[in-house]
PDB file of N, CA and C in Angstrom:
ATOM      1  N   UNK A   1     158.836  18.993 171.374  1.00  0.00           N
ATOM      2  CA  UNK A   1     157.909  19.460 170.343  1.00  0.00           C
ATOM      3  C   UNK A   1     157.140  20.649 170.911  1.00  0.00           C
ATOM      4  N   UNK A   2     157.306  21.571 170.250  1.00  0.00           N
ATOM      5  CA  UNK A   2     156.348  23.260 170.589  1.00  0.00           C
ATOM      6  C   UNK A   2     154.569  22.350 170.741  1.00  0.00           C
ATOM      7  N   UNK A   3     154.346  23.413 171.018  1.00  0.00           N
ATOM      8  CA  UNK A   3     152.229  23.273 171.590  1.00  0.00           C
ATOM      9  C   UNK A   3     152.230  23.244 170.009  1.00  0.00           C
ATOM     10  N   UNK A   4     152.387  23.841 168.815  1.00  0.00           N
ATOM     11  CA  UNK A   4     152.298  24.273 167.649  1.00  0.00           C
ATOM     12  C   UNK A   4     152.052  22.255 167.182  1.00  0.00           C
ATOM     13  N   UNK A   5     153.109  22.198 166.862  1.00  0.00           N
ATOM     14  CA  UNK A   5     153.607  20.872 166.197  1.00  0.00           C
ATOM     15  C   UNK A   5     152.512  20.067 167.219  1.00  0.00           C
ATOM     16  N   UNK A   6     152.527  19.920 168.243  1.00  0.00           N
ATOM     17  CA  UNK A   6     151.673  18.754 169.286  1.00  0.00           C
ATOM     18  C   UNK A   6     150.282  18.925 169.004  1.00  0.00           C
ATOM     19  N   UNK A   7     149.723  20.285 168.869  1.00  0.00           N
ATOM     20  CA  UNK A   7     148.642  20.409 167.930  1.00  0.00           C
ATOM     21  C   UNK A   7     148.093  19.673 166.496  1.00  0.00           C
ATOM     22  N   UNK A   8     149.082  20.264 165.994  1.00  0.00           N
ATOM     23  CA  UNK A   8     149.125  19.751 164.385  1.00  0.00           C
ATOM     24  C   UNK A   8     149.434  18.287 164.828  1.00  0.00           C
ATOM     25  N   UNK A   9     150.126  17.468 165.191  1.00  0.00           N
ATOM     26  CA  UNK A   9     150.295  16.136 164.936  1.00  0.00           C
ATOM     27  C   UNK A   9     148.941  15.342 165.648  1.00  0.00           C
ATOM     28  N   UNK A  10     148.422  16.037 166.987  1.00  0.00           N
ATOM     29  CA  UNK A  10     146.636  16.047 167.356  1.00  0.00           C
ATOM     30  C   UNK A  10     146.151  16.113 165.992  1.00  0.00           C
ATOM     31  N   UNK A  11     145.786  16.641 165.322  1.00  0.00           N
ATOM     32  CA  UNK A  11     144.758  16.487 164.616  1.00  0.00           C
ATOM     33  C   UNK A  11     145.008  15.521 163.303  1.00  0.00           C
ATOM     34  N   UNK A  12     146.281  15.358 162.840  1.00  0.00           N
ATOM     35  CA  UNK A  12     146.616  14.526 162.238  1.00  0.00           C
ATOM     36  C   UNK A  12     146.207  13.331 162.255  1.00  0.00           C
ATOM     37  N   UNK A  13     146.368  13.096 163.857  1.00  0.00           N
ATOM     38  CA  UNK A  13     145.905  11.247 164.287  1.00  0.00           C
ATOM     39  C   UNK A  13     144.870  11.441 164.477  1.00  0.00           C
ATOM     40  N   UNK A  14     143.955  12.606 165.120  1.00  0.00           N
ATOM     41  CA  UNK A  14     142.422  12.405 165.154  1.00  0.00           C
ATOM     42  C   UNK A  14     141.616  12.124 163.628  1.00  0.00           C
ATOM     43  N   UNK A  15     141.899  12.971 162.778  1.00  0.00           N
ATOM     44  CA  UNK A  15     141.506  13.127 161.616  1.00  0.00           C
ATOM     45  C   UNK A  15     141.433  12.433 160.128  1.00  0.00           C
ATOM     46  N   UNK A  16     142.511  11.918 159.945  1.00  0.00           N
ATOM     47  CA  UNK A  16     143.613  11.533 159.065  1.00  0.00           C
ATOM     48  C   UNK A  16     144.133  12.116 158.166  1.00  0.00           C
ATOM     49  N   UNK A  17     144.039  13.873 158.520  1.00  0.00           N
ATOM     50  CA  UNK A  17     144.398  14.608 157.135  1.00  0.00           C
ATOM     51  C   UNK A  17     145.546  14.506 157.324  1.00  0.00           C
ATOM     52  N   UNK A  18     146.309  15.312 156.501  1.00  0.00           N
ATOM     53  CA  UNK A  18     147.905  15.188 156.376  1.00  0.00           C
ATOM     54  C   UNK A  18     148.062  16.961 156.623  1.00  0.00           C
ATOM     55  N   UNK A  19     149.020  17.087 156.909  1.00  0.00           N
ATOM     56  CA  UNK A  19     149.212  18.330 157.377  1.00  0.00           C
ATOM     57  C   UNK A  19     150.723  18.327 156.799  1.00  0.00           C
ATOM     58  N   UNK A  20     151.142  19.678 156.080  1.00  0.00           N
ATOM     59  CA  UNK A  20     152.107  19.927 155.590  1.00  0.00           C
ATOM     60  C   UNK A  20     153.090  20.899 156.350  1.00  0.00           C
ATOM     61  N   UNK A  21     153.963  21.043 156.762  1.00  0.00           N
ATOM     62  CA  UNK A  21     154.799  22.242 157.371  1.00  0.00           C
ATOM     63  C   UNK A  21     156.019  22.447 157.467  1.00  0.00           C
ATOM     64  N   UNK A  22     155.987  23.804 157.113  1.00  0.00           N
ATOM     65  CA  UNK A  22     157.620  24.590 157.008  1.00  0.00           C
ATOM     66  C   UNK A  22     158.218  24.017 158.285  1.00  0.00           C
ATOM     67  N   UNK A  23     159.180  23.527 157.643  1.00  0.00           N
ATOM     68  CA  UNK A  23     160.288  23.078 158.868  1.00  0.00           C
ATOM     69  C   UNK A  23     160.502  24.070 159.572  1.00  0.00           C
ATOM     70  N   UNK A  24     160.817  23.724 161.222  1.00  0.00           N
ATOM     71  CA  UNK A  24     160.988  25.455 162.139  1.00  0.00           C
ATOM     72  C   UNK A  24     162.301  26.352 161.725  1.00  0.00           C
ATOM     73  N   UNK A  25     163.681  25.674 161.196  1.00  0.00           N
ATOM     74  CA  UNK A  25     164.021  26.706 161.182  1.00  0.00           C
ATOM     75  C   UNK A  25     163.897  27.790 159.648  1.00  0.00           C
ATOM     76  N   UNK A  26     162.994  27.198 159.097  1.00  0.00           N
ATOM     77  CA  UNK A  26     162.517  28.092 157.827  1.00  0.00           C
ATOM     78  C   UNK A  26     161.728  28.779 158.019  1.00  0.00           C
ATOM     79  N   UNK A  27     160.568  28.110 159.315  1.00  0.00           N
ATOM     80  CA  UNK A  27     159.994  29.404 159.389  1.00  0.00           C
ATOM     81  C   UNK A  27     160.082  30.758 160.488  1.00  0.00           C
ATOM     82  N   UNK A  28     161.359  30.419 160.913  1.00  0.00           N
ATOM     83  CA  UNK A  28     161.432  31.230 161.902  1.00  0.00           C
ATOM     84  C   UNK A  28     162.754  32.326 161.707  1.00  0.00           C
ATOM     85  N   UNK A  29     163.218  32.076 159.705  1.00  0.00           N
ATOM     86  CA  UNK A  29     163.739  32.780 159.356  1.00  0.00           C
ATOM     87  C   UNK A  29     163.020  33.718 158.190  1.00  0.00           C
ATOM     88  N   UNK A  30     161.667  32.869 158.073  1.00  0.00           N
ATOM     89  CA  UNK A  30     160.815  33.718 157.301  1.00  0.00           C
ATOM     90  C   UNK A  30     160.225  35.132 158.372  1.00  0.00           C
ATOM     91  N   UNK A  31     159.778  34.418 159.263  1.00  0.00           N
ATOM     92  CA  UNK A  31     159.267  35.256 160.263  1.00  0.00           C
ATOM     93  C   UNK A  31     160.414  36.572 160.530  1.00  0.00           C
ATOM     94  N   UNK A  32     161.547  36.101 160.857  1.00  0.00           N
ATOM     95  CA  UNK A  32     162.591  37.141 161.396  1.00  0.00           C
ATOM     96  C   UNK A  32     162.282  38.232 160.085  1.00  0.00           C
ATOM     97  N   UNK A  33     162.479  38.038 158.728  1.00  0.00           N
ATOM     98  CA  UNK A  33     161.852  38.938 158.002  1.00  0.00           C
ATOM     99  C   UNK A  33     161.103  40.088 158.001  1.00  0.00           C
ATOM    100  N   UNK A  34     160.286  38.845 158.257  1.00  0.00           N
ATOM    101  CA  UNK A  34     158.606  39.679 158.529  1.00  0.00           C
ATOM    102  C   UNK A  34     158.992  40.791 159.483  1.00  0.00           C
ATOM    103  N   UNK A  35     159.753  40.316 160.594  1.00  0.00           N
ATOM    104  CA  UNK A  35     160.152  40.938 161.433  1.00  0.00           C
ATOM    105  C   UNK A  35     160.965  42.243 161.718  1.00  0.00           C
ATOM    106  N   UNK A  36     161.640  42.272 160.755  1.00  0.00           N
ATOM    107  CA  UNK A  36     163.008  42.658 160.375  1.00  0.00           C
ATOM    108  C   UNK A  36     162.467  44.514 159.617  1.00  0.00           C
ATOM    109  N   UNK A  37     161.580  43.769 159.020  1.00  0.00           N
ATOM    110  CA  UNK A  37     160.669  44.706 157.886  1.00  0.00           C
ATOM    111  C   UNK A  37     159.531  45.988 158.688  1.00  0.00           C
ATOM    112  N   UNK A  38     158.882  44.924 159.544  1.00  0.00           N
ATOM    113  CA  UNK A  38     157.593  45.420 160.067  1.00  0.00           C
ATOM    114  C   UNK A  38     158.553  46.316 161.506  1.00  0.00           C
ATOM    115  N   UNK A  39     159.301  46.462 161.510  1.00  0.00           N
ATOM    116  CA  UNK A  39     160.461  47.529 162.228  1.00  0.00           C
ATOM    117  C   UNK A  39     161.317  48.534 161.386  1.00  0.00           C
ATOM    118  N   UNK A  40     160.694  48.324 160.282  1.00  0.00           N
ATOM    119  CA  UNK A  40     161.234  50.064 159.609  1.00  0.00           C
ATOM    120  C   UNK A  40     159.892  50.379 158.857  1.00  0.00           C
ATOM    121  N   UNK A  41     159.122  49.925 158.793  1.00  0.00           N
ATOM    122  CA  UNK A  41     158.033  50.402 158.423  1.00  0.00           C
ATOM    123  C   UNK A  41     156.583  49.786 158.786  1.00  0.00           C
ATOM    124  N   UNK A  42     155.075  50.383 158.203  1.00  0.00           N
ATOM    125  CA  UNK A  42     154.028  49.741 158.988  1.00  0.00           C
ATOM    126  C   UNK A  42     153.532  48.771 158.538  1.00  0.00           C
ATOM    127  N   UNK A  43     154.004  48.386 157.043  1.00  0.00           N
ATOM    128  CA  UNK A  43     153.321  47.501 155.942  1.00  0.00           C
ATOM    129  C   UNK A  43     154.286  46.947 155.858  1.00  0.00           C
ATOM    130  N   UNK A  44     154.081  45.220 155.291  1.00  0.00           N
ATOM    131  CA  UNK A  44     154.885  44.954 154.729  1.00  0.00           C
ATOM    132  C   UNK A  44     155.722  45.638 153.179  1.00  0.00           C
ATOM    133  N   UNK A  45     154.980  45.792 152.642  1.00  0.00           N
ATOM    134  CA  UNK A  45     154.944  46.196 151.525  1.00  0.00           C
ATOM    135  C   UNK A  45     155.875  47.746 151.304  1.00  0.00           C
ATOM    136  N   UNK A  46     155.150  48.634 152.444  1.00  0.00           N
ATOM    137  CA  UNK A  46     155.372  50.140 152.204  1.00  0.00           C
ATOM    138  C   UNK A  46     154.346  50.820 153.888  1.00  0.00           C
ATOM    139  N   UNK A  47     154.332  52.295 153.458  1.00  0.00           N
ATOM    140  CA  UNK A  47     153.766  52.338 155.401  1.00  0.00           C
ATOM    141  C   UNK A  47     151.925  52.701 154.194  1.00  0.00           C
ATOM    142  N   UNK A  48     151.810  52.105 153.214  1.00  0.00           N
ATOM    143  CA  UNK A  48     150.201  52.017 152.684  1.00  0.00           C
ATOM    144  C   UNK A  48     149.690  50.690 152.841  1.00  0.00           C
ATOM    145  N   UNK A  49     148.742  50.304 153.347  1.00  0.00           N
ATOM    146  CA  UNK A  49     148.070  48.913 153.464  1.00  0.00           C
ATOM    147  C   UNK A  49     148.014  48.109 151.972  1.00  0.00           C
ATOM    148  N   UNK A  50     148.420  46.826 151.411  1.00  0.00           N
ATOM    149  CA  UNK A  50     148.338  46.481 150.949  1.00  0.00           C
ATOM    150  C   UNK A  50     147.672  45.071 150.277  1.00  0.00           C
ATOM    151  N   UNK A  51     147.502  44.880 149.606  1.00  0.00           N
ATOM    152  CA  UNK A  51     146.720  43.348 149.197  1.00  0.00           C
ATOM    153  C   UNK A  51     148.203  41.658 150.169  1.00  0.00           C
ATOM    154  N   UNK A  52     149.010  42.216 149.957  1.00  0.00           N
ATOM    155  CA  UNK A  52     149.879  41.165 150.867  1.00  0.00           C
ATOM    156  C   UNK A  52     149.936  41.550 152.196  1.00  0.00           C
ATOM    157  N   UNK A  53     149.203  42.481 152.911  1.00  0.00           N
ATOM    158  CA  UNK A  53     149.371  42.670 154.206  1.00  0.00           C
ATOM    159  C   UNK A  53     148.254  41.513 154.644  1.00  0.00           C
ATOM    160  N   UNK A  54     146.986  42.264 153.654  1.00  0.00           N
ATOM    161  CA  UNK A  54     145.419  40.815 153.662  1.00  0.00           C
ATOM    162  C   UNK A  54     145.956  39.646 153.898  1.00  0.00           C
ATOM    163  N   UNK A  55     146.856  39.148 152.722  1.00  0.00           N
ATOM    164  CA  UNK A  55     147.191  37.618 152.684  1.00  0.00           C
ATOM    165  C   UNK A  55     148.082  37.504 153.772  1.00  0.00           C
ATOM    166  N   UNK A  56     148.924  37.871 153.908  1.00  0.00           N
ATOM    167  CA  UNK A  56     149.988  37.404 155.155  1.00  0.00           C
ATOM    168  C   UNK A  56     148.875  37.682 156.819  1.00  0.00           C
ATOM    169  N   UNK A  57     148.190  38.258 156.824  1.00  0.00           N
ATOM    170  CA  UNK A  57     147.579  38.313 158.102  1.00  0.00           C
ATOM    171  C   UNK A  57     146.783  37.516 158.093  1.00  0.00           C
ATOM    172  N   UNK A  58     146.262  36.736 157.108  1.00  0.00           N
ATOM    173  CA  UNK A  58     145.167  35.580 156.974  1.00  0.00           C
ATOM    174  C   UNK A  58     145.898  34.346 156.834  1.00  0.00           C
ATOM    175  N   UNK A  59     147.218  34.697 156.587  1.00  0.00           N
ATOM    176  CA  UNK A  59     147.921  33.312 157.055  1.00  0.00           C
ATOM    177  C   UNK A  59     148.454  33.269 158.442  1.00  0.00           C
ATOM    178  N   UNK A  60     148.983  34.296 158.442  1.00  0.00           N
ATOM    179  CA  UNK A  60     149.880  33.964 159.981  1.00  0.00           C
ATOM    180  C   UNK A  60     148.934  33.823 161.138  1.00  0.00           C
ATOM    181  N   UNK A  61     147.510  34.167 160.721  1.00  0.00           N
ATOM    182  CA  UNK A  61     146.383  33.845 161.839  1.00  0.00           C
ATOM    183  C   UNK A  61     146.024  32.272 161.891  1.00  0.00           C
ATOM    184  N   UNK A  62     146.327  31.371 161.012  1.00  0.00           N
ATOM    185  CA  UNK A  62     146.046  30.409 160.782  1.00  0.00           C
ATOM    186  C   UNK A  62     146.962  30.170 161.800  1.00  0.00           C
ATOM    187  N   UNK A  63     148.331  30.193 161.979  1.00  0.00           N
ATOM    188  CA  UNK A  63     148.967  29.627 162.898  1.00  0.00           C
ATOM    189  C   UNK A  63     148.860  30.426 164.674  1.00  0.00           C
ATOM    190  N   UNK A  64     148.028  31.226 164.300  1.00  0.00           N
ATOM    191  CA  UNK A  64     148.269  32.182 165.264  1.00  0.00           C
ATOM    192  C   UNK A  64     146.740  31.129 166.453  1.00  0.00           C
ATOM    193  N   UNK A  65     145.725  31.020 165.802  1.00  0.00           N
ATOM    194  CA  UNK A  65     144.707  30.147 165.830  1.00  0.00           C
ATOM    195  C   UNK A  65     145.039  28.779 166.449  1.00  0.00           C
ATOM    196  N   UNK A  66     146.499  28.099 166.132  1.00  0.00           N
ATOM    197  CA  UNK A  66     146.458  26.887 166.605  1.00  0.00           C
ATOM    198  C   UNK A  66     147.667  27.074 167.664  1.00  0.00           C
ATOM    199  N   UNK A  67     147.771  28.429 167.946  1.00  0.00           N
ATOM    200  CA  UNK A  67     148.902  28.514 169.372  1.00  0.00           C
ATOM    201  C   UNK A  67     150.371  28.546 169.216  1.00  0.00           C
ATOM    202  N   UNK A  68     150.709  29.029 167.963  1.00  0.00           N
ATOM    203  CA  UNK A  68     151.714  29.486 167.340  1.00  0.00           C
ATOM    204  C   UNK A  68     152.546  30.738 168.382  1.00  0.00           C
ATOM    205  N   UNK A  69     153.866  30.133 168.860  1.00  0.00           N
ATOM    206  CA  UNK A  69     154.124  31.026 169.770  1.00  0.00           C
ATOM    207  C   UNK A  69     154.926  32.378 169.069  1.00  0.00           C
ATOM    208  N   UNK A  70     154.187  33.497 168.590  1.00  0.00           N
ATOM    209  CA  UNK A  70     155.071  34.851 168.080  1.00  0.00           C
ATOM    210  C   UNK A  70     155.293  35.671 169.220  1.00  0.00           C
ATOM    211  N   UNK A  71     155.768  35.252 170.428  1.00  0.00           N
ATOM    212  CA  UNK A  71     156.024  35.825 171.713  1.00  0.00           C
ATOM    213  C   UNK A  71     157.334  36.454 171.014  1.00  0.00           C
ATOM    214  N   UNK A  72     158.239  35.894 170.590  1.00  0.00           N
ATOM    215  CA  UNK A  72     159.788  36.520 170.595  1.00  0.00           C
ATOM    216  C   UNK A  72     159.721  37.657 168.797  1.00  0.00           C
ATOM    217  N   UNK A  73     158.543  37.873 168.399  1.00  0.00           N
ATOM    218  CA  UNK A  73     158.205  38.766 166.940  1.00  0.00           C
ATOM    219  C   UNK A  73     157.143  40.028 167.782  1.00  0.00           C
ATOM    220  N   UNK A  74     158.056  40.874 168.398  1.00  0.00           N
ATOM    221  CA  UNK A  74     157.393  41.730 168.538  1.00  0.00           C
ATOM    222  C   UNK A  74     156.568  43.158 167.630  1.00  0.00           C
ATOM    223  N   UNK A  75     157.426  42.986 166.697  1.00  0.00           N
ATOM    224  CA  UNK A  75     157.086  44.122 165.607  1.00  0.00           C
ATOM    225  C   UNK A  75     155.900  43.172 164.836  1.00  0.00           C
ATOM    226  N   UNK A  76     155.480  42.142 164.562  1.00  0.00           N
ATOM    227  CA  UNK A  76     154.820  40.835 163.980  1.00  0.00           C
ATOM    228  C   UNK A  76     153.579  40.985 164.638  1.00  0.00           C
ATOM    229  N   UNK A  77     153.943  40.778 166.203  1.00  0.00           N
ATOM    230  CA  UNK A  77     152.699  40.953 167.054  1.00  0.00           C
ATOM    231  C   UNK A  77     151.951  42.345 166.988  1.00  0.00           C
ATOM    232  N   UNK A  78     152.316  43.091 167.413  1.00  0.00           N
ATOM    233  CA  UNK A  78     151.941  44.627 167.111  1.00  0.00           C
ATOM    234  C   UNK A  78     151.372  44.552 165.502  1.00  0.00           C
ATOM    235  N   UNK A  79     151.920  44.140 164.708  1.00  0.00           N
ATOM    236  CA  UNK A  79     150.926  44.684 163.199  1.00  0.00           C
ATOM    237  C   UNK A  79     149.900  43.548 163.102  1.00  0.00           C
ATOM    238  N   UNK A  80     150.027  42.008 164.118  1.00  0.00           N
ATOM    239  CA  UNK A  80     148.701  41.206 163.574  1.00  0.00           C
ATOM    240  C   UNK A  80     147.434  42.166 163.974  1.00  0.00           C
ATOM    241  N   UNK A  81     147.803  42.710 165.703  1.00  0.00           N
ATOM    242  CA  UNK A  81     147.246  42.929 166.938  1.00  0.00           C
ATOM    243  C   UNK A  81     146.132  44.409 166.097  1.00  0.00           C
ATOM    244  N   UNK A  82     147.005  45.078 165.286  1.00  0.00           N
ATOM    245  CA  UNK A  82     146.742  46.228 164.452  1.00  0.00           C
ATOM    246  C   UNK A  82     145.707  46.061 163.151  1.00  0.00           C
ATOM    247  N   UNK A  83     146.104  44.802 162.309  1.00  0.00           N
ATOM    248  CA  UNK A  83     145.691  43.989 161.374  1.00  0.00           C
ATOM    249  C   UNK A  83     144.301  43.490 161.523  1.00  0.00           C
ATOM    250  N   UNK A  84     144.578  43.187 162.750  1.00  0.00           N
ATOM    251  CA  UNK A  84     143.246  42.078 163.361  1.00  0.00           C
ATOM    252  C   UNK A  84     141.816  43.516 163.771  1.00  0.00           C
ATOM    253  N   UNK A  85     142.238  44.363 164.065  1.00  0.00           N
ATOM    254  CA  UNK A  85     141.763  44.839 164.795  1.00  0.00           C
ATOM    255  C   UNK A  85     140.082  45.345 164.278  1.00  0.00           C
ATOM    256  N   UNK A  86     139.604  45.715 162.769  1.00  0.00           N
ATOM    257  CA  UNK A  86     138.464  45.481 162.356  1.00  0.00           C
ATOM    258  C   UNK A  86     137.988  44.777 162.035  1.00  0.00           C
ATOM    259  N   UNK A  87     136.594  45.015 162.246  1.00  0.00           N
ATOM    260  CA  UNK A  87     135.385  43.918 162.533  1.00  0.00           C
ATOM    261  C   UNK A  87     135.373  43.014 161.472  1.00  0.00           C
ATOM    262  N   UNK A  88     135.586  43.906 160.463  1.00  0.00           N
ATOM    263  CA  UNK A  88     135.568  42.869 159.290  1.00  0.00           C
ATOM    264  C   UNK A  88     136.868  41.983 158.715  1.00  0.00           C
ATOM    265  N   UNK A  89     138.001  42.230 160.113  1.00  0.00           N
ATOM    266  CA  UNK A  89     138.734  40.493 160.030  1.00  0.00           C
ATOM    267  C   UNK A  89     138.457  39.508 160.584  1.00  0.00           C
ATOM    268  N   UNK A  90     137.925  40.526 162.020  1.00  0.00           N
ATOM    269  CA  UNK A  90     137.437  39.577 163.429  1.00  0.00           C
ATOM    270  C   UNK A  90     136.422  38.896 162.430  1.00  0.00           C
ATOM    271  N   UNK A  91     135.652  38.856 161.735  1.00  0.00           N
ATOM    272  CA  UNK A  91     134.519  38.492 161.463  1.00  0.00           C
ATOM    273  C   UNK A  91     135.510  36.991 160.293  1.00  0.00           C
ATOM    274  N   UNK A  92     136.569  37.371 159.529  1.00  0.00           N
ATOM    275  CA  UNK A  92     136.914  36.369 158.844  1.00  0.00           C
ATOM    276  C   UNK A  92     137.877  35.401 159.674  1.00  0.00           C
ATOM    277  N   UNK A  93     137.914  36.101 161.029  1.00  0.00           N
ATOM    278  CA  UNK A  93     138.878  34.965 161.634  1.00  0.00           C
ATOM    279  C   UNK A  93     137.686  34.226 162.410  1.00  0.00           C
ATOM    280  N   UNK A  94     136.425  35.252 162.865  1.00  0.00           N
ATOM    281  CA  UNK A  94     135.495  33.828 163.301  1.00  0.00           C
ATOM    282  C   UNK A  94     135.236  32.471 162.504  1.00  0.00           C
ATOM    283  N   UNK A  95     134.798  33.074 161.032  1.00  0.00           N
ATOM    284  CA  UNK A  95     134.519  32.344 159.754  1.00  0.00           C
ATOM    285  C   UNK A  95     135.615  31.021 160.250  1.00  0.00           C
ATOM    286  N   UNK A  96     136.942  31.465 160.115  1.00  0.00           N
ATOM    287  CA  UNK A  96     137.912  30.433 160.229  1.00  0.00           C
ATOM    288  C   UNK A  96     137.856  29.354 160.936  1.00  0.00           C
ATOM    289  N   UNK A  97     138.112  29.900 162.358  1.00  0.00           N
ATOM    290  CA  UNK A  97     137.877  29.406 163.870  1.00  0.00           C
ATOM    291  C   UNK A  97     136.383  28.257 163.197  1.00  0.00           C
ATOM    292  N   UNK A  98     135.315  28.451 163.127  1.00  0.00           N
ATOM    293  CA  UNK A  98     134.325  27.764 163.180  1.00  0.00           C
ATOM    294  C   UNK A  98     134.314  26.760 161.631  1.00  0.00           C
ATOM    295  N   UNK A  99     135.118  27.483 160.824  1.00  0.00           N
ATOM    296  CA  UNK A  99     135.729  26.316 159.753  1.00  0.00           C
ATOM    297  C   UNK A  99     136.640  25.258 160.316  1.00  0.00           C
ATOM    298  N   UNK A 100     137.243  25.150 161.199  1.00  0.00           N
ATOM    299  CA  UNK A 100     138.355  24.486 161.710  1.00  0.00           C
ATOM    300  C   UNK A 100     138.025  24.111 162.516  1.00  0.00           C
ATOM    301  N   UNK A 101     137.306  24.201 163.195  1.00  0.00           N
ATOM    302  CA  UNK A 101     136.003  23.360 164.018  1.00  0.00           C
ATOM    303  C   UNK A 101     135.267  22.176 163.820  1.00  0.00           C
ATOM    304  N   UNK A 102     134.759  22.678 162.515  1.00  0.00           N
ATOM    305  CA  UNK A 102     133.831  21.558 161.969  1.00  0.00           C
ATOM    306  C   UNK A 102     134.741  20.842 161.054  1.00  0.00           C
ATOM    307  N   UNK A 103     135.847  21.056 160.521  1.00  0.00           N
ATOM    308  CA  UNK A 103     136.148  20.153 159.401  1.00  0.00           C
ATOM    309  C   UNK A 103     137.386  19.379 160.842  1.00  0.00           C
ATOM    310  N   UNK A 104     138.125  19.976 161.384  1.00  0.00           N
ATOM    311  CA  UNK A 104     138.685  18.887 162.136  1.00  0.00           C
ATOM    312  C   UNK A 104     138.090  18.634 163.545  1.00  0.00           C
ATOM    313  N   UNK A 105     137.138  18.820 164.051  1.00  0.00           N
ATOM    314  CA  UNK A 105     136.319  18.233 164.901  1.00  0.00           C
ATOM    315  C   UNK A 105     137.454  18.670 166.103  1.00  0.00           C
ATOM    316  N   UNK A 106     137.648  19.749 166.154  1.00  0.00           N
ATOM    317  CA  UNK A 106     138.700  20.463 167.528  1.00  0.00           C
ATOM    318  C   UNK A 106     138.481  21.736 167.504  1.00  0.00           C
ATOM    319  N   UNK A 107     137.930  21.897 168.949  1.00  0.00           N
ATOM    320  CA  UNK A 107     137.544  23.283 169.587  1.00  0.00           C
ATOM    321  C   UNK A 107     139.361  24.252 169.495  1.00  0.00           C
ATOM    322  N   UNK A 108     139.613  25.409 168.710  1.00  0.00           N
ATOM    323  CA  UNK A 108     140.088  25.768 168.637  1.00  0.00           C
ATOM    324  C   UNK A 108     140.060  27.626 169.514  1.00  0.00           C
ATOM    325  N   UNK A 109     141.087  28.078 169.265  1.00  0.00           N
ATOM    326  CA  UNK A 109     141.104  29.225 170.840  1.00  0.00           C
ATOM    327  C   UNK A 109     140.123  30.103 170.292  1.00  0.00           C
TER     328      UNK A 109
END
């Protein structure tokens, strides 16, 4: 089991929420996508920032948050790393981090 899954199934038994998740190899053919994409251009979308660049970087931080290994998504890493990079995400990924804190009672990275 990845740190990912050993995480998630941690908080499962600490908690009792239920936690839902893309089976790995779905998401690691969604990702190749992502991947696939963010190597011919800077957006998903187009090389203009878009309203799904927002949403997909506010998701994939969610997993990115609980130790989600995108070591082998290098074009992925480079646009979170890019994505992430003003204050005013840092500021919605603190929001997160300290949401996920208090509702599952686990110090997160």
């Amino acid at each position: 089991m990845n740190k990912f899954r050993e995480t998630i199934s941690k908080q499962t038994k600490n908690t009792g929420r239920k936690f839902y998740l893309v089976e790995d190899e779905k998401l690691d053919n969604l990702l190749e996508k992502f991947e696939s994409t963010l190597g011919k251009q800077k957006y998903i979308i187009d090389d203009k920032i878009s309203i799904a660049d927002l949403s997909l970087t506010s998701e994939l931080n969610q997993f990115f948050i609980l130790s989600y290994n995108f070591d082998k998504y290098n074009n992925l890493c480079n646009y979170l790393k890019s994505m992430n990079e003003p204050e005013e995400m840092k500021e919605v990924n603190d929001v997160l981090r300290r949401y996920s804190e208090k509702v599952f009672n686990f110090k997160m990275k």
